[in-house]
Each structure stands twice: as structure tokens, then as C-alpha cells.
N, C-alpha and C. Protein backbone atom coordinates (compact mmCIF):
# COMPACT_ATOMS: atom_id res chain seq x y z
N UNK A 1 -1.36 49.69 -6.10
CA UNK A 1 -2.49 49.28 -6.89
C UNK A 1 -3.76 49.84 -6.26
N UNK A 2 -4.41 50.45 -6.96
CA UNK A 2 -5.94 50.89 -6.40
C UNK A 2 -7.02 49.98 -6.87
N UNK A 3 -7.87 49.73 -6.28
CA UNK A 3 -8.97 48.94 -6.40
C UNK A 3 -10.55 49.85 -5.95
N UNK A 4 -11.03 49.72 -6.81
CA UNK A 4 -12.13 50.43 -6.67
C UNK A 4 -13.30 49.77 -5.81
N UNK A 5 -13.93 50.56 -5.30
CA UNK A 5 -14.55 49.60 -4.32
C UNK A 5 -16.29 50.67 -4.75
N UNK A 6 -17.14 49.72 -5.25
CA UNK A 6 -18.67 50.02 -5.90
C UNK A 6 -19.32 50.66 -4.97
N UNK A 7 -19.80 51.79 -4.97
CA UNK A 7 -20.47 52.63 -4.10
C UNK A 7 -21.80 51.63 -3.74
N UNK A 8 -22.23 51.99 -2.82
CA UNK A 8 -23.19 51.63 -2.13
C UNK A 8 -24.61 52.69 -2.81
N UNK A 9 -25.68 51.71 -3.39
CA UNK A 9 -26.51 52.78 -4.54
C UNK A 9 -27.44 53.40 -3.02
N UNK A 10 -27.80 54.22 -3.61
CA UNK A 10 -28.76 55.00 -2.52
C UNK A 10 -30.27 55.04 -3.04
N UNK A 11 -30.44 54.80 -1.82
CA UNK A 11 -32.30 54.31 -1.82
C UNK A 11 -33.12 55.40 -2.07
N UNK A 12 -34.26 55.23 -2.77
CA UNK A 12 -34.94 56.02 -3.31
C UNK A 12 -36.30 56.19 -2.16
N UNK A 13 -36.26 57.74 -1.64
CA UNK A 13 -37.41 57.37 -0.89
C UNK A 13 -38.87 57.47 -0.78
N UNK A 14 -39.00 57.68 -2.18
CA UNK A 14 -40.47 57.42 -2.86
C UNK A 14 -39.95 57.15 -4.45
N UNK A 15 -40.84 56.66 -4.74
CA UNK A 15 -41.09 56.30 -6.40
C UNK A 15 -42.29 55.53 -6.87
N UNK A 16 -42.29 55.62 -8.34
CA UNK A 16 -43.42 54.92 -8.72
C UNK A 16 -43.51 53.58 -8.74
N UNK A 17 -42.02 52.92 -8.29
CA UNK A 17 -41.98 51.17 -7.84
C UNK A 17 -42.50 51.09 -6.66
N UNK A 18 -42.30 51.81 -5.57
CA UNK A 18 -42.45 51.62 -4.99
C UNK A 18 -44.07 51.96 -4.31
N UNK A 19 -44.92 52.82 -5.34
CA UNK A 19 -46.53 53.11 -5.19
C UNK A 19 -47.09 52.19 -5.84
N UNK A 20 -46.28 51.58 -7.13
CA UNK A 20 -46.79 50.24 -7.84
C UNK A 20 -46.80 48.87 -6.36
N UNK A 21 -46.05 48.93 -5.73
CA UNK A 21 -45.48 47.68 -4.63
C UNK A 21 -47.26 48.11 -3.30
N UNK A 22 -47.13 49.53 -3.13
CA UNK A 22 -48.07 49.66 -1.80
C UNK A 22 -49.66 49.32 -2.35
N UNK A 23 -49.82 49.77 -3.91
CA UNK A 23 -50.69 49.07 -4.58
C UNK A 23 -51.35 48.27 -4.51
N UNK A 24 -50.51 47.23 -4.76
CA UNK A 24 -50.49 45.78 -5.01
C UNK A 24 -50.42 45.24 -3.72
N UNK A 25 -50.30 45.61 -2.40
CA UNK A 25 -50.78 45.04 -1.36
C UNK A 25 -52.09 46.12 -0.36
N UNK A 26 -52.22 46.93 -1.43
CA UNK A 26 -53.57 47.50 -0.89
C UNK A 26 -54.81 46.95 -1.23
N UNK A 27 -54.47 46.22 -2.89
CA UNK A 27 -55.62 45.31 -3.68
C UNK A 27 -55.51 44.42 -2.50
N UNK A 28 -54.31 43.25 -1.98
CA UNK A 28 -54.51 42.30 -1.68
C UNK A 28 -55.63 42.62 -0.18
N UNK A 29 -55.25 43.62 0.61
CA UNK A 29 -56.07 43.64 1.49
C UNK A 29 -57.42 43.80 1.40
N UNK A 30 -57.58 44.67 0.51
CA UNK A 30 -59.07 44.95 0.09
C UNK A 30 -60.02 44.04 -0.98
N UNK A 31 -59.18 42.67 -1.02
CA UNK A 31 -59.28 41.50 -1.31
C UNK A 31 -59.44 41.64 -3.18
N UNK A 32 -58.89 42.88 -3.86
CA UNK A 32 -59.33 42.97 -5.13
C UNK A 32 -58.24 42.46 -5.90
N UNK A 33 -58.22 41.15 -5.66
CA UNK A 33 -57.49 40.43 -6.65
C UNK A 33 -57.33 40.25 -8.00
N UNK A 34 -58.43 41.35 -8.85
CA UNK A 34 -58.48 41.49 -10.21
C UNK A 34 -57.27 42.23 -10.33
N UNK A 35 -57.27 43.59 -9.22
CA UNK A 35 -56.73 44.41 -9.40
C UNK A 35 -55.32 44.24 -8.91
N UNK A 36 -54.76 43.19 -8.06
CA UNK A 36 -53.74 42.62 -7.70
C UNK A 36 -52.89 41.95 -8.94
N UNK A 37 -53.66 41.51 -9.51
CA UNK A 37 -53.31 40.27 -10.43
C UNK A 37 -52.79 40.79 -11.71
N UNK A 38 -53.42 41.91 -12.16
CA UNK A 38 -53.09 42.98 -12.86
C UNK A 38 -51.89 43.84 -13.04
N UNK A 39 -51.50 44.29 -12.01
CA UNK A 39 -50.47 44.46 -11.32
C UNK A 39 -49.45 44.10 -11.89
N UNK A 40 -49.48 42.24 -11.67
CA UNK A 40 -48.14 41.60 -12.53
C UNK A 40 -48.08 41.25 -13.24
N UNK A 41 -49.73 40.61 -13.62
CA UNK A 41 -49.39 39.88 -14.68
C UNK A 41 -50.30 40.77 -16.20
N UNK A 42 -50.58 41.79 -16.03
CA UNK A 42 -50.92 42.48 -17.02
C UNK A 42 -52.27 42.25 -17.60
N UNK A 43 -52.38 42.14 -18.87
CA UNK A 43 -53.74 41.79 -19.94
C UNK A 43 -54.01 40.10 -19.40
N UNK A 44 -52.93 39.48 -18.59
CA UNK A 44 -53.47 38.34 -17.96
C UNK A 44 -54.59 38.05 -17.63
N UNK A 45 -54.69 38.90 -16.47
CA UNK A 45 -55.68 39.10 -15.47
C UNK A 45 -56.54 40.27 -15.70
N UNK A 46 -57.78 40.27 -16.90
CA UNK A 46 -58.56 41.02 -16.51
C UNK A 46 -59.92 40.50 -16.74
N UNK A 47 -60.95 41.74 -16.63
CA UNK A 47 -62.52 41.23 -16.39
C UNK A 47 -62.68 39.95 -17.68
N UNK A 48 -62.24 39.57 -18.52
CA UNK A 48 -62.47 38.92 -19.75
C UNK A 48 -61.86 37.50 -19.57
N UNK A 49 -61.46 37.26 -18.48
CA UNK A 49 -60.66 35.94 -18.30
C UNK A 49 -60.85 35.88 -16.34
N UNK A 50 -62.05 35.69 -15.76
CA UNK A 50 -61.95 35.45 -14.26
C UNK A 50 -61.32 34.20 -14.11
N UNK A 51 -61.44 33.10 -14.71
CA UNK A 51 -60.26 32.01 -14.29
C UNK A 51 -58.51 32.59 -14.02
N UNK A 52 -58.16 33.12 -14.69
CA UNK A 52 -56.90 33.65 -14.36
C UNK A 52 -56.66 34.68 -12.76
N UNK A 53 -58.00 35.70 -12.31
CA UNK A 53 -57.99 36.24 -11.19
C UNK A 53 -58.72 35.22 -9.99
N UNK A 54 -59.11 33.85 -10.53
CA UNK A 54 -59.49 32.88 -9.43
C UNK A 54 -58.53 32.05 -8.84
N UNK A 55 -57.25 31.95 -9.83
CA UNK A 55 -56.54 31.13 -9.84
C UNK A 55 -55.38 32.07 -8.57
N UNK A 56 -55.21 33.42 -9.49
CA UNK A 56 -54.31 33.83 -8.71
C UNK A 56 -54.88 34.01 -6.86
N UNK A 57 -56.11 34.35 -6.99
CA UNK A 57 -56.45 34.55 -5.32
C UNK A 57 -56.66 33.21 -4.57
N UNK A 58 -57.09 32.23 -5.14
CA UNK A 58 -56.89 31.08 -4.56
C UNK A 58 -55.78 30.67 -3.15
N UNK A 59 -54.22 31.11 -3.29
CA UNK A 59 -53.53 31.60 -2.23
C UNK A 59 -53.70 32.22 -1.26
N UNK A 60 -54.28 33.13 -1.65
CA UNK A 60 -54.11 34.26 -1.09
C UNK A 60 -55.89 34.28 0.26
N UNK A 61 -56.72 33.14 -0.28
CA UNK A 61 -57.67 33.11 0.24
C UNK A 61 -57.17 32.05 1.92
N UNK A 62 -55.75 31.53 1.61
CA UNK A 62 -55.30 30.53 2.80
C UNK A 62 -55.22 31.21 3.73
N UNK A 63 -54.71 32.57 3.74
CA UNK A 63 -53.63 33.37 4.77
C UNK A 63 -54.95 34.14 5.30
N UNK A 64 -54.85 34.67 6.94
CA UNK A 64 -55.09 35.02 7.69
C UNK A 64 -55.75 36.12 7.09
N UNK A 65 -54.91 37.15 6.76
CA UNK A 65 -54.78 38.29 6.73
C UNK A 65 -54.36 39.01 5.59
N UNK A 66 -54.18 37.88 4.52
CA UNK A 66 -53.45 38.26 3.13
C UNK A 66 -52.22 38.48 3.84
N UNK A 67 -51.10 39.13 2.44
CA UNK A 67 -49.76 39.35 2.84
C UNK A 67 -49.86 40.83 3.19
N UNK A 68 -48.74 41.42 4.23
CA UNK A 68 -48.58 42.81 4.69
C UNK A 68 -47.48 43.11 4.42
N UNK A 69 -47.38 44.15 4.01
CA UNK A 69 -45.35 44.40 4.00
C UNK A 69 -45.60 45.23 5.17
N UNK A 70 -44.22 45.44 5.50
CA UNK A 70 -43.63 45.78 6.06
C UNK A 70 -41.88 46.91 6.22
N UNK A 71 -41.86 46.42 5.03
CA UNK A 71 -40.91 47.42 4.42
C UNK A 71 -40.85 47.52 2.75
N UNK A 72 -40.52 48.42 2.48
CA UNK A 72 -40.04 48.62 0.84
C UNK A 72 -39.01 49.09 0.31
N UNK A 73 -37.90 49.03 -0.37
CA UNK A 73 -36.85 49.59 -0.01
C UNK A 73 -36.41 49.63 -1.97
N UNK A 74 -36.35 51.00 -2.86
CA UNK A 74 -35.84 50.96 -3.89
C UNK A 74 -35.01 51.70 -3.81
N UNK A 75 -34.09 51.03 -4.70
CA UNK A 75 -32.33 51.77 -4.78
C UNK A 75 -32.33 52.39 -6.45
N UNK A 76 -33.10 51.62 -6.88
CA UNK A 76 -33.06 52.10 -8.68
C UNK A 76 -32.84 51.53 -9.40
N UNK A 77 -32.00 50.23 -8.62
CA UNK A 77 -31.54 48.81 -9.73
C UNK A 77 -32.59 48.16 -10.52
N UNK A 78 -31.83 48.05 -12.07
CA UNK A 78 -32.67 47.48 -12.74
C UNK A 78 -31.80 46.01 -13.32
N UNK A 79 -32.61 44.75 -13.16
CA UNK A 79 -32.09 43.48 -13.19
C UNK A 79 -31.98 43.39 -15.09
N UNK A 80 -30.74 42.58 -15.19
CA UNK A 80 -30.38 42.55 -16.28
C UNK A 80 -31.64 42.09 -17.50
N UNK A 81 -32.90 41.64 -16.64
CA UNK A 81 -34.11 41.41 -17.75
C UNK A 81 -34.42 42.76 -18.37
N UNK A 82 -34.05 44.10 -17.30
CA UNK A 82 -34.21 45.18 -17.73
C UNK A 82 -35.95 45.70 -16.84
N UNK A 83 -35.87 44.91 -16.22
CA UNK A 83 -37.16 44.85 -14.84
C UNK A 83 -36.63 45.54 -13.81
N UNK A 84 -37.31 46.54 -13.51
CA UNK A 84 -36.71 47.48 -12.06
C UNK A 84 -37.27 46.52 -11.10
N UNK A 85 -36.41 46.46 -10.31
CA UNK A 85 -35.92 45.83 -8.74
C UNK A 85 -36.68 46.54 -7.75
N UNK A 86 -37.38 46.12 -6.76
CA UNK A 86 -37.78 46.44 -5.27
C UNK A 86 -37.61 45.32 -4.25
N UNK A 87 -37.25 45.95 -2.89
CA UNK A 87 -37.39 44.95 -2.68
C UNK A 87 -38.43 45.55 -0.85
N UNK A 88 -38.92 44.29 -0.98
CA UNK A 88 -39.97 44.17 -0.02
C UNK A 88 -40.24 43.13 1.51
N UNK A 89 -39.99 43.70 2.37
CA UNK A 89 -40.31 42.33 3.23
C UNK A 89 -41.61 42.73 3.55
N UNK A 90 -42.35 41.22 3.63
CA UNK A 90 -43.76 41.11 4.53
C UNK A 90 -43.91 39.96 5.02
N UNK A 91 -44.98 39.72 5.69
CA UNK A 91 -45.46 39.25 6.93
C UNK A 91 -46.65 38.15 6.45
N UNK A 92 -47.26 37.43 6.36
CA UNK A 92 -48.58 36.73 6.04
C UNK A 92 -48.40 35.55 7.33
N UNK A 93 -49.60 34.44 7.32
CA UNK A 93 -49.91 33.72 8.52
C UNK A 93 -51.14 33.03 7.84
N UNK A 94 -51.14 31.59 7.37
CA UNK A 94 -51.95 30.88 7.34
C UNK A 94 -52.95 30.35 8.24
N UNK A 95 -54.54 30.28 7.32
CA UNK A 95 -55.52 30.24 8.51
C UNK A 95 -55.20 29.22 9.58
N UNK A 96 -54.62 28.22 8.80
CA UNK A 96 -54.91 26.39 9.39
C UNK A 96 -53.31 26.51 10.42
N UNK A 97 -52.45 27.73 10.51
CA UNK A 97 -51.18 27.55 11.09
C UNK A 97 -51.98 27.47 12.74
N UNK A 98 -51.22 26.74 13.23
CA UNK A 98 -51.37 26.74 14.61
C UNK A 98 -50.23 27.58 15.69
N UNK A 99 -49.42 28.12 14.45
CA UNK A 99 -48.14 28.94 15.48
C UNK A 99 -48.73 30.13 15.22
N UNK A 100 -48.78 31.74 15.38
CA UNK A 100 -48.99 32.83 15.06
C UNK A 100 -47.12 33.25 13.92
């Protein structure tokens, strides 16, 4: 009996998910949360509705340093919503934390 065994997808080592991802934490650093907010949530967040880009930075005003990635990693998968997949680790640190 043979059993097939699913290749392992191979990572993409640039793409436009992944310039959409460095983006979206270049707004956060440069604190342009219009332009963050935009990002995901689309016609959400723009100049015509600042409650929606107050709401979203509100978080983001806790942390130290905003969030940083640290890695990005796309393979190409797209989730059955039909939403391409990235995936990302990062780093953030709240002002009021007393641990680093």
C-alpha cells in the first residue's frame, strides 16, 4: 500500500503578502495608524471616519514600542475563506509591564 505523504509547501521569499505585512508594521512604528488600519480593515478606516482609526490605535498607544516583527514567513497558502495566509512572529512590551 502506498500512502502519500503532502509535500512540505515552500516558502516564498519575497511577495506582495509579505510587503503588505512589513507595511503594516512600518505604519505601526511611524505611529500612522490611518494607514495601519487601512491595511485591514479597508474603506473602514479612512480620513472620513477618525473614530474608527482612534479606536484601532488606542492599543497600540499601551505598548512600549508598538508591535515589531520579527519574522515573516509566506508559503502561498490560501485559507479556505480564500484569504492568503502569512505568517508572522513579533515582539511588543507594554508601557505599565514591569518585566521587559
Amino acid at each position: 500500500m502506498n500512502v502519500a505523504v503532502p509535500s512540505r509547501p515552500s516558502e516564498l521569499l519575497t511577495s506582495d503578502n509579505i510587503n503588505i505585512v512589513k507595511q503594516y508594521f512600518r505604519f505601526i512604528a511611524e505611529k500612522d495608524y490611518g494607514g495601519a488600519c487601512s491595511l485591514v480593515a479597508g474603506s473602514k478606516c479612512n480620513a472620513t471616519k477618525p473614530v474608527a482609526v482612534a479606536n484601532f490605535s488606542r492599543e497600540f498607544e499601551k505598548l512600549a514600542n508598538g508591535y515589531e516583527y520579527t519574522n515573516i514567513k509566506d508559503y502561498g497558502l490560501v485559507a479556505p475563506s480564500g484569504k492568503n495566509v502569512v505568517c508572522v512572529k513579533y515582539s511588543y512590551r507594554y508601557k505599565s509591564d514591569a518585566q521587559p
